[in-house]
Protein backbone atom coordinates (compact mmCIF):
# COMPACT_ATOMS: atom_id res chain seq x y z
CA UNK A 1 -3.27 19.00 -4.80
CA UNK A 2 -3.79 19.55 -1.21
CA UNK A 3 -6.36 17.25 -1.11
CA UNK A 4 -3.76 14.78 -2.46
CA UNK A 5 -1.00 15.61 0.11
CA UNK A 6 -4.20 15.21 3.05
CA UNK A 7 -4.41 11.59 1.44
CA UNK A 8 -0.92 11.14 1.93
CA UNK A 9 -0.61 12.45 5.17
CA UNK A 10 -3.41 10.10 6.61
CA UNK A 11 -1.71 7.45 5.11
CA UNK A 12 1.50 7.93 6.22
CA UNK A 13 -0.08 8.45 10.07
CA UNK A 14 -2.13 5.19 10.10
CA UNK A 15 0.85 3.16 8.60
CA UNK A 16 3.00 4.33 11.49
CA UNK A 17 0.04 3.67 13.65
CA UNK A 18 -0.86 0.02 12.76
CA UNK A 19 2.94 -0.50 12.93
CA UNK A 20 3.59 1.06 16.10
CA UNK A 21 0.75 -0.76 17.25
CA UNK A 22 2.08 -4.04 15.78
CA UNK A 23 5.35 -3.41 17.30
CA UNK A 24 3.98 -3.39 21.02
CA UNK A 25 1.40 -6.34 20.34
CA UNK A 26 4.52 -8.34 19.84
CA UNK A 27 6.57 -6.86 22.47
CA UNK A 28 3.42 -8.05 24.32
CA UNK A 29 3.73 -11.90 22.95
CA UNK A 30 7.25 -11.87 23.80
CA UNK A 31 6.67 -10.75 27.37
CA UNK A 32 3.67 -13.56 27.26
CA UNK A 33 6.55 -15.88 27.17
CA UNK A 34 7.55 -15.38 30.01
CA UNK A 35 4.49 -15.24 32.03
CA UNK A 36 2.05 -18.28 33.58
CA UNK A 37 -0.34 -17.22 31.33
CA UNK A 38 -0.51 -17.17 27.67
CA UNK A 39 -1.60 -14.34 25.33
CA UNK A 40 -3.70 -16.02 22.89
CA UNK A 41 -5.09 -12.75 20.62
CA UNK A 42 -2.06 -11.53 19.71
CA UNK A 43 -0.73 -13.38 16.89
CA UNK A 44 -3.85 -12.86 14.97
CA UNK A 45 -3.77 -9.24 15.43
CA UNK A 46 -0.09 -8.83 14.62
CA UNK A 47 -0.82 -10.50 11.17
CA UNK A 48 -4.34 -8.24 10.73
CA UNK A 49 -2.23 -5.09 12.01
CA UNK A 50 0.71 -6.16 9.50
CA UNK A 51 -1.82 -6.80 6.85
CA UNK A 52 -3.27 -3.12 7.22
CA UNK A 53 0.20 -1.51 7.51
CA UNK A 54 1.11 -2.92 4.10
CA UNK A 55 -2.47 -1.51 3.04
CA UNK A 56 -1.83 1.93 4.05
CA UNK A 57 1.49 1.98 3.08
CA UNK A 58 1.85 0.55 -0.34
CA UNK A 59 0.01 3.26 -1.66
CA UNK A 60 2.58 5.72 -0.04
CA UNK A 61 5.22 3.73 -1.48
CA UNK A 62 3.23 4.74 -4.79
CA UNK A 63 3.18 8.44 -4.74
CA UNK A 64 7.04 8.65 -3.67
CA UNK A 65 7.61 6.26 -6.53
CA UNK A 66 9.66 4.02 -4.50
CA UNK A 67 9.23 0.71 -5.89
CA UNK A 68 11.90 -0.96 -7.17
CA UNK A 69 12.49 -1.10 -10.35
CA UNK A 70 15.12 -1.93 -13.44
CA UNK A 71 15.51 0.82 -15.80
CA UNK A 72 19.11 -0.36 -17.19
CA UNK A 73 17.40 -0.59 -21.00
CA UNK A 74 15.09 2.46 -19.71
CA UNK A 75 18.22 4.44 -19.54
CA UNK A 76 19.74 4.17 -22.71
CA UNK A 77 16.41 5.53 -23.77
CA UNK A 78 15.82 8.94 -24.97
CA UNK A 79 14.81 11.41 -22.09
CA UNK A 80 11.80 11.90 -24.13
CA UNK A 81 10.84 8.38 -24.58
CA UNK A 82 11.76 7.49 -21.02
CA UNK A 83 8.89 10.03 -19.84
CA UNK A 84 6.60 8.64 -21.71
CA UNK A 85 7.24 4.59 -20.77
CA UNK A 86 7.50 5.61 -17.46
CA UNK A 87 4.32 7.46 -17.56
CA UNK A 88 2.75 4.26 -19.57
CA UNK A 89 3.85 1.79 -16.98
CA UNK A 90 2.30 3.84 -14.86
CA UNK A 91 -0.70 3.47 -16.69
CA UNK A 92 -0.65 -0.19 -17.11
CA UNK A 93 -0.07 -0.16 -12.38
CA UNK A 94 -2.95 2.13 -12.55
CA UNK A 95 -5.51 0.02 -14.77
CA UNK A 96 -4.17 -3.22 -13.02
CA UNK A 97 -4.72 -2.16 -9.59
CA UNK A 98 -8.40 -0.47 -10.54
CA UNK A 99 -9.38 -4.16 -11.72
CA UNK A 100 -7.52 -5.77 -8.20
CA UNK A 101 -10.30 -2.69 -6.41
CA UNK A 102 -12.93 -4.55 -7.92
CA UNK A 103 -12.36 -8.03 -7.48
CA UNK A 104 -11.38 -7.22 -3.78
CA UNK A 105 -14.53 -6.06 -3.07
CA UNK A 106 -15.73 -9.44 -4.09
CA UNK A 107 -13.59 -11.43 -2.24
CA UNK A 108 -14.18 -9.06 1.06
CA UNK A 109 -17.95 -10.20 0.51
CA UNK A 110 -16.92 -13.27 0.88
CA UNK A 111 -15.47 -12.89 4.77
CA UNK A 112 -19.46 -11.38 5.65
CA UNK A 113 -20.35 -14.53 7.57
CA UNK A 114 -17.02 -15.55 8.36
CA UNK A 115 -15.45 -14.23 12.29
CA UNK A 116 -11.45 -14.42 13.04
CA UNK A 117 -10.33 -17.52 15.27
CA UNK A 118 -9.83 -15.26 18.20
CA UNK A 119 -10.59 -12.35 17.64
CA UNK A 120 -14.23 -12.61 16.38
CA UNK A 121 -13.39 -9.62 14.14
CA UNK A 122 -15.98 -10.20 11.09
CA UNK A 123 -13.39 -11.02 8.18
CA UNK A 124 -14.73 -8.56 5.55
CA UNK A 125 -12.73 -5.16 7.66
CA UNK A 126 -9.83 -7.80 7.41
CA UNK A 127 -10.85 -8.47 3.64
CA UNK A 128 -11.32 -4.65 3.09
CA UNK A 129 -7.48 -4.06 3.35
CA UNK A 130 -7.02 -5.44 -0.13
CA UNK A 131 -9.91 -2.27 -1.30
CA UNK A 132 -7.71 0.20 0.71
CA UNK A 133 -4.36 -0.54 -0.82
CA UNK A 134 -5.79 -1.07 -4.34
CA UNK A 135 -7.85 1.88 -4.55
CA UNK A 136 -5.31 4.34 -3.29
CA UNK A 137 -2.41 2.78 -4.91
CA UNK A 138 -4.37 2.91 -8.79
CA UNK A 139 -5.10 6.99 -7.37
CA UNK A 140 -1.55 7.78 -7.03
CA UNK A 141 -0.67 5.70 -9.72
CA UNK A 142 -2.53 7.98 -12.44
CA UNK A 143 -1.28 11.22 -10.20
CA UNK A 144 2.38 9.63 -11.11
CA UNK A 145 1.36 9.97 -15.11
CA UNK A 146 -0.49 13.21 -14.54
CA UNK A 147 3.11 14.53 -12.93
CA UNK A 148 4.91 12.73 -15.51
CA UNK A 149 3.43 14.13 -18.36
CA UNK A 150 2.66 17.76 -16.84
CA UNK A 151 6.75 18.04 -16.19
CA UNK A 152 5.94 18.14 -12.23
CA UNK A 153 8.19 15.25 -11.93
CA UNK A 154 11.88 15.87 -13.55
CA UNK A 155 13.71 13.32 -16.37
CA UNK A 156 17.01 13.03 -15.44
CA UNK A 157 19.79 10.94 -17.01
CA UNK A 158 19.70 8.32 -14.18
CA UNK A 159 15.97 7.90 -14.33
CA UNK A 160 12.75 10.14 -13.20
CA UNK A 161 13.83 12.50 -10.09
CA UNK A 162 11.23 13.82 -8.16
């Protein structure tokens, strides 16, 4: 498990970074405004740097089980019952998201001879973003059922608790 929590942490530290860094690249085209000179990289890297923020942080969004969800039929479930469909829809995010890992490495392929407007950032480390949020996003999706079913992760009457 610690191995698990390192993943998180590193993911949790680069989605503050690329969004810290996002942050001032705008502050930057704001300021540009208002200049005699223009700024014309950073629009492009404000949508690459939001692009990888989403990356990194969907899959933290993952292992806290934040999504959103509707669980007003869930809940008039048995406790039992609810474990298991949780853990099963879990299943279903985890198989879905391993197919999305594979496809995205096809479609990053794709950006190989391809260079960004302004940039001239090669498009497949743009295209990669899709592998990164896939791949760690299917990994915490089977630790969810692994915590589900091992009892890790508490059935309460509102719902799962952590």
């Amino acid at each position: 498990m610690q191995v698990v929590n390192g993943l998180i942490r590193i993911l949790k530290f680069l989605t503050t970074i690329t969004f810290s860094m996002m942050a001032i690249v705008v502050l930057i085209q704001i300021l540009g405004r208002y200049l005699p000179f223009t700024f014309v990289w950073t629009e492009e890297l404000t949508r690459y740097l939001f692009v990888y923020a989403i990356a990194f942080g969907a899959p933290v969004a993952m292992e806290r089980r934040g999504y959103m969800r509707v669980d007003i039929l869930v809940n008039l479930l048995p406790l039992k019952i609810q474990k298991y469909y949780d853990a099963f829809i879990y299943l279903v995010l985890g198989v879905f998201s391993t197919m999305l890992v594979l496809y995205s490495y096809d479609f990053a392929m794709l950006g190989q001879g391809q260079t960004s407007a302004t940039l001239k950032i090669n498009m497949v480390y743009i295209f990669a973003s899709m592998i990164v949020a896939f791949t760690f996003t299917a990994f915490y999706s089977f630790i969810n059922i692994y915590n589900i079913l091992t009892g890790k992760v508490a059935v309460k009457e509102e719902g799962i608790e952590i």
